[in-house]
Protein backbone atom coordinates (compact mmCIF):
# COMPACT_ATOMS: atom_id res chain seq x y z
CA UNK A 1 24.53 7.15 -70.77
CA UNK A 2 22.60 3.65 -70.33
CA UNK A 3 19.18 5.24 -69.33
CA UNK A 4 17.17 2.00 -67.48
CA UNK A 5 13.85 2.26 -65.84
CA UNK A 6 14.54 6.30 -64.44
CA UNK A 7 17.20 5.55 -62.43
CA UNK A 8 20.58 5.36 -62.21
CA UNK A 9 23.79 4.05 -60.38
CA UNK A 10 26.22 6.47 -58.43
CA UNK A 11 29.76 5.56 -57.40
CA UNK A 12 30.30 7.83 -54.74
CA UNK A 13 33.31 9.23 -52.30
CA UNK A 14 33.18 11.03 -49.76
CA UNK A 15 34.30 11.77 -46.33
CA UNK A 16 32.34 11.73 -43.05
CA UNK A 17 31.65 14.55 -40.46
CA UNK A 18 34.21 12.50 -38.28
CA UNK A 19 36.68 12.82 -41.36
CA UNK A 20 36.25 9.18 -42.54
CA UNK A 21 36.66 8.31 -45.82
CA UNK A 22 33.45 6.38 -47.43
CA UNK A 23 32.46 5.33 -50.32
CA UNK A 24 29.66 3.23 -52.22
CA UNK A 25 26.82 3.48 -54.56
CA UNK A 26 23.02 4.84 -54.95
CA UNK A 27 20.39 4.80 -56.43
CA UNK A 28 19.03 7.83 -57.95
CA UNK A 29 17.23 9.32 -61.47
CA UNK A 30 20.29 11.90 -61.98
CA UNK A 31 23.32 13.17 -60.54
CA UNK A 32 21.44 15.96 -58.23
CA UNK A 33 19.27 13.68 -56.47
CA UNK A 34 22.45 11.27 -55.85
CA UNK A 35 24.17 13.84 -54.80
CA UNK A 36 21.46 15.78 -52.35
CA UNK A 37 20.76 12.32 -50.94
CA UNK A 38 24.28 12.03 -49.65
CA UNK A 39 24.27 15.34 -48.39
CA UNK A 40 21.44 14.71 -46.21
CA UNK A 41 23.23 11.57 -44.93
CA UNK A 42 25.82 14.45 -43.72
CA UNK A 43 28.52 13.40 -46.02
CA UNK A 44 30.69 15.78 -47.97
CA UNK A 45 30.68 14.29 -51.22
CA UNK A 46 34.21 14.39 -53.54
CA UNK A 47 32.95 12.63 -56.38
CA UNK A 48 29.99 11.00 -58.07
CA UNK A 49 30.27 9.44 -61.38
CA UNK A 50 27.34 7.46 -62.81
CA UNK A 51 28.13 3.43 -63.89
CA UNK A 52 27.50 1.82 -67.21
CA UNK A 53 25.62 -1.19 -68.04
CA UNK A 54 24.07 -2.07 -64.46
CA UNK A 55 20.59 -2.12 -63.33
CA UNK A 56 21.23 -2.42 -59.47
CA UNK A 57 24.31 -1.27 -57.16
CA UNK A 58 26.30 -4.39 -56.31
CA UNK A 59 25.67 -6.70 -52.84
CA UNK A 60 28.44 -5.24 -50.53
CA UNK A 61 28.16 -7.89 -48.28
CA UNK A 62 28.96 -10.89 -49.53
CA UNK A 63 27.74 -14.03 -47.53
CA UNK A 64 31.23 -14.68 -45.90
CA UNK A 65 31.64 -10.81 -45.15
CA UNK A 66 28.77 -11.03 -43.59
CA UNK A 67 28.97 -14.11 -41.51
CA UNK A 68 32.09 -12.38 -40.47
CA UNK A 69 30.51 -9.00 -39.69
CA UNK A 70 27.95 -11.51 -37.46
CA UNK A 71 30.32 -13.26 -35.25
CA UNK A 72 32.76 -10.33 -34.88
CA UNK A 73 30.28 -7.45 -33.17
CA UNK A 74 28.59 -10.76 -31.25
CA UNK A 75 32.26 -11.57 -30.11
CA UNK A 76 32.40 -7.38 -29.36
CA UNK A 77 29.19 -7.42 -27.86
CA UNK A 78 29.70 -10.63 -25.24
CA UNK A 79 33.34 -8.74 -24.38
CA UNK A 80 30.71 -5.85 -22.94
CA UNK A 81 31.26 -3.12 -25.71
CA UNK A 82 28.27 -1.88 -25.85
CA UNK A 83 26.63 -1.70 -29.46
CA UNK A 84 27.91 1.71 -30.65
CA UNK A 85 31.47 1.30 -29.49
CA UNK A 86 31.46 -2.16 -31.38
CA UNK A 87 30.13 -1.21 -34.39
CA UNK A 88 33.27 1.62 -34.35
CA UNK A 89 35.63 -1.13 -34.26
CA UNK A 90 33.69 -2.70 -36.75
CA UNK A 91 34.49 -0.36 -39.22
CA UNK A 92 38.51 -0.78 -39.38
CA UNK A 93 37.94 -4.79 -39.68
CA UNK A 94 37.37 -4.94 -43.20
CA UNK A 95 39.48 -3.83 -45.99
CA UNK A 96 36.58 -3.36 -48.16
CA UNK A 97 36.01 0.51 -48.12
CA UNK A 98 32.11 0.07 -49.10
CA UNK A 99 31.53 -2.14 -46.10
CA UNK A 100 33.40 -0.22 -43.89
CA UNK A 101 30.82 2.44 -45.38
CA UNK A 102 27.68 0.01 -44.81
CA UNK A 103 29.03 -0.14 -40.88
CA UNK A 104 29.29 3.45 -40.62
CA UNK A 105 25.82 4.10 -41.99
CA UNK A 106 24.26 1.66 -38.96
CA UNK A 107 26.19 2.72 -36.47
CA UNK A 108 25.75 6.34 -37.56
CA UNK A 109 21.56 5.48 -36.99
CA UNK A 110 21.96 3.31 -33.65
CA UNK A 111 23.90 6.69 -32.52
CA UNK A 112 21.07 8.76 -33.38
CA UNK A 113 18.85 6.52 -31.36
CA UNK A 114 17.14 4.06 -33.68
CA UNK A 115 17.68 0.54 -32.83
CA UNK A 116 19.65 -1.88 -34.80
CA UNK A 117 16.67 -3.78 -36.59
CA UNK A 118 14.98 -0.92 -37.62
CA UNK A 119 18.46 0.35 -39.27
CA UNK A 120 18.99 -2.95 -41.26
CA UNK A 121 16.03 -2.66 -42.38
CA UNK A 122 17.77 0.26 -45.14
CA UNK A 123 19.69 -2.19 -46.47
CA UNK A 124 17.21 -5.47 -47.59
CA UNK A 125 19.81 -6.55 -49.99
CA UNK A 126 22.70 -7.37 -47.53
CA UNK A 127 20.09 -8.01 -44.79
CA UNK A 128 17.44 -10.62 -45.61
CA UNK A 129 14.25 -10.42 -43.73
CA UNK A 130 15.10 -13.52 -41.90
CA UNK A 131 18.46 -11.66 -40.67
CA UNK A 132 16.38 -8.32 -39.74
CA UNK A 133 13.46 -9.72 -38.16
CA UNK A 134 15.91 -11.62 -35.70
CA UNK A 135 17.91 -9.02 -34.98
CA UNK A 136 14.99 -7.33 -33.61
CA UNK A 137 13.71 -9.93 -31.64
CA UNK A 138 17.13 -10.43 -29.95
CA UNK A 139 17.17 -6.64 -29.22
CA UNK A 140 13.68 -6.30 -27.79
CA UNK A 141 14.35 -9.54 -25.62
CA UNK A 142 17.68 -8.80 -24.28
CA UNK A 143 19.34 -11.59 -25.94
CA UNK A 144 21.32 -9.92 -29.39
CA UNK A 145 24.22 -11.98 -29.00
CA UNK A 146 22.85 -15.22 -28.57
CA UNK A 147 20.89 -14.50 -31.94
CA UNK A 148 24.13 -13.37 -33.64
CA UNK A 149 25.69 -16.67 -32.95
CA UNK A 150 22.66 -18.65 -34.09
CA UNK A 151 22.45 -16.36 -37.17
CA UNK A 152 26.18 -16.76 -37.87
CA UNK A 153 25.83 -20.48 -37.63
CA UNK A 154 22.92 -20.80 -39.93
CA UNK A 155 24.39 -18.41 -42.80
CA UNK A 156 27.23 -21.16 -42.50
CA UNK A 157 25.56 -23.79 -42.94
CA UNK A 158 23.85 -21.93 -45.59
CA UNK A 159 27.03 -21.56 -47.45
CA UNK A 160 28.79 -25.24 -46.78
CA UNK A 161 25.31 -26.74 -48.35
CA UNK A 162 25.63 -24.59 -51.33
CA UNK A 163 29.71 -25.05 -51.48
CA UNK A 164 28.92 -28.59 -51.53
CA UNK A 165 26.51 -28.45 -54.56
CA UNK A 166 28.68 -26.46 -56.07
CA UNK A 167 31.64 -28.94 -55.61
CA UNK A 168 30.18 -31.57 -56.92
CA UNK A 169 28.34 -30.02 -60.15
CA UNK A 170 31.54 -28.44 -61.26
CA UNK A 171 32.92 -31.77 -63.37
CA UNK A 172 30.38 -32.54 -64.88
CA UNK A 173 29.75 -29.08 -65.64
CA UNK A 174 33.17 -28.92 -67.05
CA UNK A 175 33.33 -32.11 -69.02
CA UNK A 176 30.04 -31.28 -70.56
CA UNK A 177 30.93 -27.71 -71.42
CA UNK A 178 34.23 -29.05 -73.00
CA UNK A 179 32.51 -31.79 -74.76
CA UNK A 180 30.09 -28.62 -76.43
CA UNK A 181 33.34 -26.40 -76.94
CA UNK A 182 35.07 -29.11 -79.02
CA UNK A 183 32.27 -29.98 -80.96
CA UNK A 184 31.19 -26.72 -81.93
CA UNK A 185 35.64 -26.39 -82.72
CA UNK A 186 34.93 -29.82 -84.83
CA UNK A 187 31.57 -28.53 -86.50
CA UNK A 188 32.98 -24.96 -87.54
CA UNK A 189 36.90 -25.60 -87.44
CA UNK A 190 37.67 -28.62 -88.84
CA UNK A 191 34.63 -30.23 -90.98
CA UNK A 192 34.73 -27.04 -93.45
CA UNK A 193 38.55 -27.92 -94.79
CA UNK A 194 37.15 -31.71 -94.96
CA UNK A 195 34.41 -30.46 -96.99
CA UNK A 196 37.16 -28.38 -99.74
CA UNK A 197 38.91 -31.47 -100.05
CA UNK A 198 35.27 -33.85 -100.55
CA UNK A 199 34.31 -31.59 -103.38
CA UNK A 200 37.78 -31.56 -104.93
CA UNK A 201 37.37 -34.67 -105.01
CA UNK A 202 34.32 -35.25 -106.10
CA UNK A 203 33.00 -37.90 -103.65
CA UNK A 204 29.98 -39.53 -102.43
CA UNK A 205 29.44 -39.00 -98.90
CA UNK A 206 28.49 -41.74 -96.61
CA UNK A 207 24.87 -40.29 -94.11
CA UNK A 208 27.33 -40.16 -91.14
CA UNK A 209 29.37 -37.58 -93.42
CA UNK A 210 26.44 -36.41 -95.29
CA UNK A 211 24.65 -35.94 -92.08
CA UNK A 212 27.81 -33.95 -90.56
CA UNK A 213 28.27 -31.55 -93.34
CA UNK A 214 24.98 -30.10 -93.52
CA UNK A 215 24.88 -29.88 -89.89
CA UNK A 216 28.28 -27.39 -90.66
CA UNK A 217 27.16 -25.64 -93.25
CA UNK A 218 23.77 -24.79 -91.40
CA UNK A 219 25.65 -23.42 -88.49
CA UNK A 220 28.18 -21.43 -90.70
CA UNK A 221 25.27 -20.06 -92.39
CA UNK A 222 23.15 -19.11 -89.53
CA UNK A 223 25.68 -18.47 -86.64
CA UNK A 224 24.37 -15.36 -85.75
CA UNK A 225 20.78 -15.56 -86.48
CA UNK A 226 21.31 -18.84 -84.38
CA UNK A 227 22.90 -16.91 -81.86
CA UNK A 228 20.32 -14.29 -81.42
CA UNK A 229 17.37 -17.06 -81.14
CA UNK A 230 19.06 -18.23 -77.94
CA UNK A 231 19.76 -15.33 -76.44
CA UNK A 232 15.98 -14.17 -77.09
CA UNK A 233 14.60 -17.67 -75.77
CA UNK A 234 16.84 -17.61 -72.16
CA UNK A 235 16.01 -13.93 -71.48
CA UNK A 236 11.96 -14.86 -72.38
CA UNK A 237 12.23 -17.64 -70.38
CA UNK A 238 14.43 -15.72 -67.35
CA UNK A 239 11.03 -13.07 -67.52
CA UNK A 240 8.35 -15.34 -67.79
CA UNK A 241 10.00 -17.60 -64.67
CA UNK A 242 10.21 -13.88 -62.81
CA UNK A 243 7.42 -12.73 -63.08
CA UNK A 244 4.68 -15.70 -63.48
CA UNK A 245 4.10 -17.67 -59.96
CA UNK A 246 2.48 -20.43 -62.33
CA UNK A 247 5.46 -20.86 -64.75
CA UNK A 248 7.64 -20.85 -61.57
CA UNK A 249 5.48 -23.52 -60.01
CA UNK A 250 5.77 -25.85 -63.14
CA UNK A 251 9.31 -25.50 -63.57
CA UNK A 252 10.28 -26.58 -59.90
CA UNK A 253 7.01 -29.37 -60.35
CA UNK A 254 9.63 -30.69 -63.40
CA UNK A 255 12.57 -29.45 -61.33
CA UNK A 256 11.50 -31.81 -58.08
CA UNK A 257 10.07 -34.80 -60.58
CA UNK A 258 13.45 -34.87 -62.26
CA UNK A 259 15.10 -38.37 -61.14
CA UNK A 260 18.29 -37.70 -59.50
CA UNK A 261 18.22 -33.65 -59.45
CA UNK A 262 15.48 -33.81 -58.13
CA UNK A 263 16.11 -35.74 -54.82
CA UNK A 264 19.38 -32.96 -54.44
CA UNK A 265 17.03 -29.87 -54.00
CA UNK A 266 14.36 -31.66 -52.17
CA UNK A 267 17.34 -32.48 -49.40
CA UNK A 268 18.57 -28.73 -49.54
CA UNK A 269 15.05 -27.15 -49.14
CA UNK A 270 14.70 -29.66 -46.38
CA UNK A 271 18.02 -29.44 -44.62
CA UNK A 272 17.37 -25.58 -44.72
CA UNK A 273 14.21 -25.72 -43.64
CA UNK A 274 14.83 -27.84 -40.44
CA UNK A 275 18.06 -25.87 -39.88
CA UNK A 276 16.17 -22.75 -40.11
CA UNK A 277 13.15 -23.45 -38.01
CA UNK A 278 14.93 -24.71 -35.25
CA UNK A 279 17.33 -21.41 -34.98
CA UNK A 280 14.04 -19.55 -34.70
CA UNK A 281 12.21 -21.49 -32.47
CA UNK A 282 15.81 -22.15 -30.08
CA UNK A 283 15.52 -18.20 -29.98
CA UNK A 284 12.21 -18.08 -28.70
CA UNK A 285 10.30 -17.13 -31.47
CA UNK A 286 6.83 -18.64 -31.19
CA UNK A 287 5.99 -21.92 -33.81
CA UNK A 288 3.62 -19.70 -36.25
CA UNK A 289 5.77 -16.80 -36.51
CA UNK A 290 8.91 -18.87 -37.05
CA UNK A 291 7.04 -19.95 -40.07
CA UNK A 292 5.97 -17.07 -41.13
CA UNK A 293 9.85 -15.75 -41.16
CA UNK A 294 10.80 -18.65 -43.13
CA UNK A 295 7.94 -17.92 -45.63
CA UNK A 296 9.10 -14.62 -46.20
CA UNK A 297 12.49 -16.07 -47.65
CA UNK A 298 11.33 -19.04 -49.31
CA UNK A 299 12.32 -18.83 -53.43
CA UNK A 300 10.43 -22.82 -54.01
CA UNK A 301 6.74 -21.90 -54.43
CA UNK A 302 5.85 -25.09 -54.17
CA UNK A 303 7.31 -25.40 -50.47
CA UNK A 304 6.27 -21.98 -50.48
CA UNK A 305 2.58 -23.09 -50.99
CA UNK A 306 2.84 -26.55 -48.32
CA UNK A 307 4.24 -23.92 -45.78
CA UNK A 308 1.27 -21.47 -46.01
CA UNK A 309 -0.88 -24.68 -46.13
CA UNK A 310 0.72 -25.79 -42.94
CA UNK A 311 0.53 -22.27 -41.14
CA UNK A 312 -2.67 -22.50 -41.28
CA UNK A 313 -3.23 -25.70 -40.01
CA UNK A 314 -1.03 -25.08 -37.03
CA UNK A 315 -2.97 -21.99 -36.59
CA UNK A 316 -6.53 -24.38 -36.55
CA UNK A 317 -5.09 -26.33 -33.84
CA UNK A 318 -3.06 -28.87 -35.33
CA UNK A 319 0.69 -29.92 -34.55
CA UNK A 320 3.51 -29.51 -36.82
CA UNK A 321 3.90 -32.82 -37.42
CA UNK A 322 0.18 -33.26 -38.18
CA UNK A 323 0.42 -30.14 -40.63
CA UNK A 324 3.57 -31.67 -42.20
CA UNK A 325 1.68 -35.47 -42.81
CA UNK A 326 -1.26 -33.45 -44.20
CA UNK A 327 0.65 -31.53 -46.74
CA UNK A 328 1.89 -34.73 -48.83
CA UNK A 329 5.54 -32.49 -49.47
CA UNK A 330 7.39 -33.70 -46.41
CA UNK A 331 8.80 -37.31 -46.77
CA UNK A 332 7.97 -39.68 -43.57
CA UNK A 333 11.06 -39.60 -41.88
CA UNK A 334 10.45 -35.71 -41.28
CA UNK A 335 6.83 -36.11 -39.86
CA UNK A 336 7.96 -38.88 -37.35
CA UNK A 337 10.99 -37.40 -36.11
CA UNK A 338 9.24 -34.13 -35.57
CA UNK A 339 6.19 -36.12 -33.81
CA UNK A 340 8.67 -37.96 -31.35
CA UNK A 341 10.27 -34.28 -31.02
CA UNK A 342 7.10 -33.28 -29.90
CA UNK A 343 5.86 -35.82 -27.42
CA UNK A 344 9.45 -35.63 -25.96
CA UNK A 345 9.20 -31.84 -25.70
CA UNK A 346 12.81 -31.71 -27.83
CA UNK A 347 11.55 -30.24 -30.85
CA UNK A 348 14.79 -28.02 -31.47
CA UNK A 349 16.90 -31.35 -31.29
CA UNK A 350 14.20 -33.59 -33.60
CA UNK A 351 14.74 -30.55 -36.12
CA UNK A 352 18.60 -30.55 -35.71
CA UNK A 353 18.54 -34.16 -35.95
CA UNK A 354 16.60 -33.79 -39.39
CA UNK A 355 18.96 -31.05 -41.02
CA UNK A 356 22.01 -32.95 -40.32
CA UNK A 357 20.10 -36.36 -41.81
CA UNK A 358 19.56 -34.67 -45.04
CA UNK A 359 22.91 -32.28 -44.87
CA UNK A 360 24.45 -36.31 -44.70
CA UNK A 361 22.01 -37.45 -47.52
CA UNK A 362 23.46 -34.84 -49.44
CA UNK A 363 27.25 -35.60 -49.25
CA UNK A 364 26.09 -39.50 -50.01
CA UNK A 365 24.09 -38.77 -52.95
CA UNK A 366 27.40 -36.45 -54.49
CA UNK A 367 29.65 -38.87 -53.70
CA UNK A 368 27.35 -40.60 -55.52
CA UNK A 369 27.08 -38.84 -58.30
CA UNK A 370 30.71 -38.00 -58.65
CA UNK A 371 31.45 -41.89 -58.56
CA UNK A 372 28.49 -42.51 -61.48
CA UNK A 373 29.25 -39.45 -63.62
CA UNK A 374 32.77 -39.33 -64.24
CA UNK A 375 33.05 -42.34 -66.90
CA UNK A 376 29.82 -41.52 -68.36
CA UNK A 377 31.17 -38.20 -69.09
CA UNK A 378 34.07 -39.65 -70.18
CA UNK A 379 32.80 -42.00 -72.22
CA UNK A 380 30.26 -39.50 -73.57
CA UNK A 381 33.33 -37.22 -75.09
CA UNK A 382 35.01 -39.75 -76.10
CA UNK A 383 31.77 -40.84 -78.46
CA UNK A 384 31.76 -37.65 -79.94
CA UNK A 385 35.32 -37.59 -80.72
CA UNK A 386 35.00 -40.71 -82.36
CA UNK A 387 31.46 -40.32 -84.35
CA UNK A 388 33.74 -37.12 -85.94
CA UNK A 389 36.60 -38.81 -86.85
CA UNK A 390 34.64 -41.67 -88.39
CA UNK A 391 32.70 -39.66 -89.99
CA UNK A 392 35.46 -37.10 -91.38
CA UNK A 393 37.75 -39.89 -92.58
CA UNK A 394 35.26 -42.76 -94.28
CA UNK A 395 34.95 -41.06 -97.65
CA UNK A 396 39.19 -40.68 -97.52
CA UNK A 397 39.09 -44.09 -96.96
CA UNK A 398 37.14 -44.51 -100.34
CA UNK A 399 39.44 -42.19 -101.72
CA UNK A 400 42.79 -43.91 -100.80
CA UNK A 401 41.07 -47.11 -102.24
CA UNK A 402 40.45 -45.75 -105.43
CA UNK A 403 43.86 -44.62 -105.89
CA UNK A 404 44.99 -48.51 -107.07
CA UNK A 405 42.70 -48.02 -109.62
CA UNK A 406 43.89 -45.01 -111.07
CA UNK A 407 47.41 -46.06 -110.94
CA UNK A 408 46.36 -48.61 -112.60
CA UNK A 409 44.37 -47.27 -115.32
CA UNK A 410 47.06 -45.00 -116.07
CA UNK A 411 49.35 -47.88 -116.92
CA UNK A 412 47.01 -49.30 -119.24
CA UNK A 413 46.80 -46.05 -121.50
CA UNK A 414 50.43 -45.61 -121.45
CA UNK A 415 50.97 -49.64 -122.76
CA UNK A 416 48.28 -48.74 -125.27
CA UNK A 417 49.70 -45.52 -126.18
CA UNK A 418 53.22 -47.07 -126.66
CA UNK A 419 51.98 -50.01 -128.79
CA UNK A 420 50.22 -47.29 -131.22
């Protein structure tokens, strides 16, 4: 039994007091606990078997189950099924059983009398705080369904800006992990049956060869001690970058700074950004505490540091686009469209019109990309191939030309051993 930090995770079944069959997974330090939890949920528990090699139950919403479970109760909810009865139907929508568990377990609370926001907030894995904290405000205000739509639409847009990264990385991603596959193949494969047949025949290696050889041998001899030194340096790396704000901060300083990378995540964090602040503020959530959601969800500390920076400005009397100019982050075109949003009094559009600016920048720049990167990849594997079979196949050469030689040598001995 894998024993990490006191705790556990359950895969449970069970069935409901209404007789439905659930199932999903908890948290606990042992099997009683798990099982006593579930209890007091009012389930009658079948089966609980603890899971291997895990450190945290799985999501069970996965962004397009939940955009789904989003638009569906606000398509319920405008139809005038109140929130209870759509929530039921909610619950034979999906054939995932653990989701149809998840719905259960809210509507189970909202029946009890708790409202909706207050019963996502149980689940802060499948619910961000962005997602919960709007929820709440379109219950207390009257207006849930409009902020369902709104939140549907910006989880979508969420998802087609990452699909799109995604998209366009996975070439070059490919080309350049097949380009490592075959050279490590070459490397530990091929160059060790050159190598028998070099000392066989006793040659003298070219550098390219020489150079190639010891590079094999190294590996061969140190695979696993190799191995283990990577391994050691990503998950040191993966803690330090967790748990260090200022190792965090220096990586996305390079990440930003990097020439062509760079420009790609400073025109997601701002598409995001835009797309995000103008959902909140189209709900009616006030300017500072729109920003404050937003800072609650922000992974970039460095636009996590020019946002606090420009709360507080706002919050000293300044406008946003003031705030934005003063923070140096936010490129020009941002600050004046946001400025003639203001004067205007059509911020929400001035905010739209900046997400879909850099939402375009972003399919221009992987076109782009695409367009630039596929013969330098190709090229790039095709060099490698070629610096191999150069350097497997110069000392042969040498060898093939000494073969004349021999031949003839061997004629002269047998002339000479026929005169004698």
């Amino acid at each position: 039994m894998l024993y990490l930090f006191n705790r556990f995770v359950y895969r449970w079944y069970g069935v409901s007091e209404d007789g439905t069959q659930l199932q999903g997974e908890i948290l606990a330090p042992n099997l009683s606990i798990a099982t006593a939890h579930l209890l007091e949920l009012g389930i009658q528990v079948n089966r609980v078997n603890v899971r291997f090699f895990t450190l945290r139950p799985k999501k069970i919403l996965t962004p397009r189950v939940r955009i789904q479970f989003t638009e569906q109760l606000s398509d319920l909810i405008r139809s005038g099924i109140s929130l209870s009865g759509s929530l039921k139907a909610l619950e034979t929508a999906f054939a995932d059983e653990q989701a149809r568990t998840l719905i259960w377990f809210i509507r189970r609370h909202v029946e009890s009398g708790q409202s909706i926001g207050n019963v996502l907030h149980f689940f802060p894995r499948e619910f961000n705080l962005t997602y919960r904290q709007l929820i709440e405000i379109g219950e207390t205000s009257g207006q849930l369904e409009k902020v369902l739509v709104r939140l549907a639409d910006l989880e979508k847009k969420k998802i087609l800006l990452i699909n799109k990264i995604k998209k366009a990385s996975f070439y070059p991603v490919l080309v350049l992990g097949l380009s490592l596959l075959i050279t490590l193949f070459l490397i530990i494969g091929i160059v060790p049956k050159f190598i028998e047949i070099f000392n066989q025949a006793k040659l003298t290696l070219p550098f390219a060869t020489l150079l190639l050889v010891n590079t094999s041998n190294f590996l061969m001899n140190h695979m696993v001690m190799i191995s283990l030194g990577l391994l050691c340096s990503v998950g040191v790396c993966g803690y330090f970058f967790h748990t260090s704000a200022e190792i965090k901060k220096l990586i996305w300083k390079y990440f930003l700074a990097f020439p062509w990378f760079g420009n790609l995540i400073k025109y997601f964090f701002l598409s995001r950004l835009s797309y995000g602040l103008s959902t909140l503020l189209q709900v009616g959530i006030p300017l500072t505490q729109a920003i404050e959601i937003l800072l609650t969800n922000m992974a970039n500390p460095l636009y996590l540091e020019a946002f606090a920076t420009l709360l507080n400005l706002i919050k000293q009397g300044d406008s946003l686009s003031q705030a934005l100019r003063s923070s140096g982050l936010f490129p020009d075109f941002m600050v004046y469209t946001v400025k003639i949003g203001e004067e205007s009094s059509l911020i929400v559009p001035a905010l739209l019109k900046i997400a879909n600016f850099y939402e375009a920048e972003i399919d221009r720049f992987m076109d782009g990309i695409s367009i630039f990167l596929e013969p330098v990849l190709m090229i790039i594997l095709g060099l490698i191939i070629s610096i191999f079979m150069v350097a497997l196949y110069l000392p042969i050469f040498s060898l093939g030309g000494a073969i004349p030689f021999a031949n003839e040598d061997a004629k002269f001995f047998e002339k000479v051993s026929a005169i004698n």
